[in-house]
Each structure stands twice: as structure tokens, then as C-alpha cells.
Protein backbone atom coordinates (compact mmCIF):
# COMPACT_ATOMS: atom_id res chain seq x y z
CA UNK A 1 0.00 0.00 0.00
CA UNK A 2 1.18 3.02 -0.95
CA UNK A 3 0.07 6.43 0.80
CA UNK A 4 -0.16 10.05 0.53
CA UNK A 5 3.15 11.80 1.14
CA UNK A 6 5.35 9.29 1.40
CA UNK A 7 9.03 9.87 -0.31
CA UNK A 8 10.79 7.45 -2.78
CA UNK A 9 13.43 7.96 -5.09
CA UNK A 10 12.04 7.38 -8.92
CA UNK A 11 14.45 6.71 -11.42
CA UNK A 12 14.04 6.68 -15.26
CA UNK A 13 16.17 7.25 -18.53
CA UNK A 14 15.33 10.68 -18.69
CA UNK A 15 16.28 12.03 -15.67
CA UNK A 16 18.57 11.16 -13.00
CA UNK A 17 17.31 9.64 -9.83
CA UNK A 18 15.17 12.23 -7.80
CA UNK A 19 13.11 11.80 -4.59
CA UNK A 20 9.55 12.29 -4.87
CA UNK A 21 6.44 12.96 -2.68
CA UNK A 22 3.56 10.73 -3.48
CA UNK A 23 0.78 12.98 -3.73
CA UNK A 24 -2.71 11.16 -4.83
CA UNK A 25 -4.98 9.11 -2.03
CA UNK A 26 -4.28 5.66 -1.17
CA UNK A 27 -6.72 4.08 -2.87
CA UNK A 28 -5.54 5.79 -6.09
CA UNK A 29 -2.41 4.29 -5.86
CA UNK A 30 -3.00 0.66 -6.13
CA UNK A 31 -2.58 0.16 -10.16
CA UNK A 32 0.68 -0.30 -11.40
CA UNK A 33 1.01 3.83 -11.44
CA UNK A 34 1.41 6.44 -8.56
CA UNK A 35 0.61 10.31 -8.65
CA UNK A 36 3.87 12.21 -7.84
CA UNK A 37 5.91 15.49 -7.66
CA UNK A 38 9.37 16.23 -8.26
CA UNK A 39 11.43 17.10 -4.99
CA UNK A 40 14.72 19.00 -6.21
CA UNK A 41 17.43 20.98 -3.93
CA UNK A 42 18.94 23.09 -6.81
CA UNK A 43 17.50 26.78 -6.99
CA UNK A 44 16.30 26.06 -3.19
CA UNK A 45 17.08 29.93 -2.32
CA UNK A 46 14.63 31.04 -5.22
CA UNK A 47 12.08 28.07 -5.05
CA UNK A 48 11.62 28.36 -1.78
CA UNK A 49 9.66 31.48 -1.86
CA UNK A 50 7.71 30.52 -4.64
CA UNK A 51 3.81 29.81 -3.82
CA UNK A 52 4.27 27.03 -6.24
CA UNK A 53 6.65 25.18 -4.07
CA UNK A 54 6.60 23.66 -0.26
CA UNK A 55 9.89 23.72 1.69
CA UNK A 56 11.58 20.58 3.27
CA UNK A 57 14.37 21.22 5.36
CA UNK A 58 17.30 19.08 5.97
CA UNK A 59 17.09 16.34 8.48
CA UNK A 60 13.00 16.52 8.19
CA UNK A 61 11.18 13.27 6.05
CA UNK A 62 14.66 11.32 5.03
CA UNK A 63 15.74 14.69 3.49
CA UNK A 64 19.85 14.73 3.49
CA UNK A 65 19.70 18.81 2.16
CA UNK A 66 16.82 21.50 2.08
CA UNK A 67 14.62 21.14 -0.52
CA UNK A 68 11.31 22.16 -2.13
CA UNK A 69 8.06 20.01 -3.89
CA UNK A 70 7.52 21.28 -7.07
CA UNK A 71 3.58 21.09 -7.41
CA UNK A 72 3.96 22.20 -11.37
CA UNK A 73 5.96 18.64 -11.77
CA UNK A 74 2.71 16.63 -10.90
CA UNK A 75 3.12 13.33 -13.31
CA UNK A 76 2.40 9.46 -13.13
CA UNK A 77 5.19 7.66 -11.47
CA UNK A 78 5.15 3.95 -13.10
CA UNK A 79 5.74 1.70 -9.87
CA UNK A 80 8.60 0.46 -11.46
CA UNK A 81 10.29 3.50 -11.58
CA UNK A 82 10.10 3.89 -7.63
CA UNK A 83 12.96 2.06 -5.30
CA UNK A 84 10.38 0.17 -4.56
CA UNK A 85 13.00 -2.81 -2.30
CA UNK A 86 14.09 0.26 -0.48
CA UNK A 87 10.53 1.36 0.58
CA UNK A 88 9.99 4.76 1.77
CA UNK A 89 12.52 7.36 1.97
CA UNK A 90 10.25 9.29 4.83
CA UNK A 91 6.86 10.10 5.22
CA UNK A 92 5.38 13.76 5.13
CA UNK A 93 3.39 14.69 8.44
CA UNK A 94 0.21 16.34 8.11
CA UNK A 95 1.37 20.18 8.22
CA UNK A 96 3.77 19.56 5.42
CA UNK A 97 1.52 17.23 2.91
CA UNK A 98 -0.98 20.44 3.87
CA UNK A 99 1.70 22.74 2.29
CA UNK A 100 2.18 20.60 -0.59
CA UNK A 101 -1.28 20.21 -1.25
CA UNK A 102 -1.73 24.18 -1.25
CA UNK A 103 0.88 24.40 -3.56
CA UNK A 104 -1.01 22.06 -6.06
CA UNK A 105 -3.94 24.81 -5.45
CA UNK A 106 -2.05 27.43 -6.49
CA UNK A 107 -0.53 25.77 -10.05
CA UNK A 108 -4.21 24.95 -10.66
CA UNK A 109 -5.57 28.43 -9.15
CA UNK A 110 -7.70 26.53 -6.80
CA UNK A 111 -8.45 26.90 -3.15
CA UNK A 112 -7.21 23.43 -2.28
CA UNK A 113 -7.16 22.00 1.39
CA UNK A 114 -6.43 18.39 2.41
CA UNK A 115 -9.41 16.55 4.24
């Protein structure tokens, strides 16, 4: 079972390996396909003042540097692209899959709030 904020690293030919925050409700999640965003450290000064983005610092959800959610990244992870045998990298709590969530709101100029 896969859930809501939880962190693995994807990995596919066209990018290099990046963590990212599962985003969609559980019971969305159990094809062979996940909703996700891309989590990405580089431009963190800039992105992290962006509406579009929600901070994660260092040491917070498996997180080795600070870091932002991209909400505009929002794409369908193929399970086999996810570290699957490694599970998890971290899990976000409820304040920060909030933020993340808001984010996704803004992109989509919607008032969104997690339930």
C-alpha cells in the first residue's frame, strides 16, 4: 500500500534519480502507477519562496539537504520507476503534505485544502 506523502526515489532514462512525494490518495495508488511530484534541492534559495513550491528542510522526512516540492511537476510515477526494495525514503506529516497540497492549489488556481 502506498500512501499520501510518502518519499521514494524514482528513477528513469530521462532524468537522474530524484526523490519524490507521493501525492494522490491511497486508494488511487494501487494500479501499477502512482501520482507524484518532483522534490529537487537546486535553486532552493529562489524556489523556496515561490507559492508554487513547499519547503523541506534538511534532516525533516529522510531529506539529506533543504529542498522544495515542485507542485507544477505533478506526473504518473510507473511503480517500477520507484525504489520500490528500499521502501519509503520518509513520510510527510500532516502540516507539510498540507503545504504541498496548497501548492497544487495554487498551479491549478484553486483553493485546495487536504481533508
Amino acid at each position: 500500500m502506498i500512501e499520501p506523502g510518502e518519499i521514494y526515489l524514482f528513477s528513469d532514462p530521462s532524468i537522474p534519480p530524484h526523490p519524490v512525494v507521493v501525492v494522490a490518495r491511497e486508494e488511487l495508488n494501487r494500479g501499477d502507477r502512482v501520482l507524484v511530484a518532483i522534490i529537487t534541492s537546486a535553486k532552493f534559495t529562489v524556489r523556496s519562496l515561490m507559492p508554487n513550491c513547499a519547503v523541506l528542510r534538511q534532516g525533516q522526512f529522510g531529506m539529506t539537504k533543504d529542498c522544495v516540492v515542485q507542485a507544477e511537476t505533478l506526473f504518473n510515477a510507473f511503480l517500477t520507476d520507484l525504489d520500490m526494495a528500499s521502501g519509503p525514503i520518509g513520510k510527510l506529516d500532516d502540516v507539510a503534505m498540507r503545504d504541498v497540497i496548497r501548492a497544487i492549489g495554487y498551479v491549478m488556481d484553486a483553493d485546495c485544502e487536504p481533508i
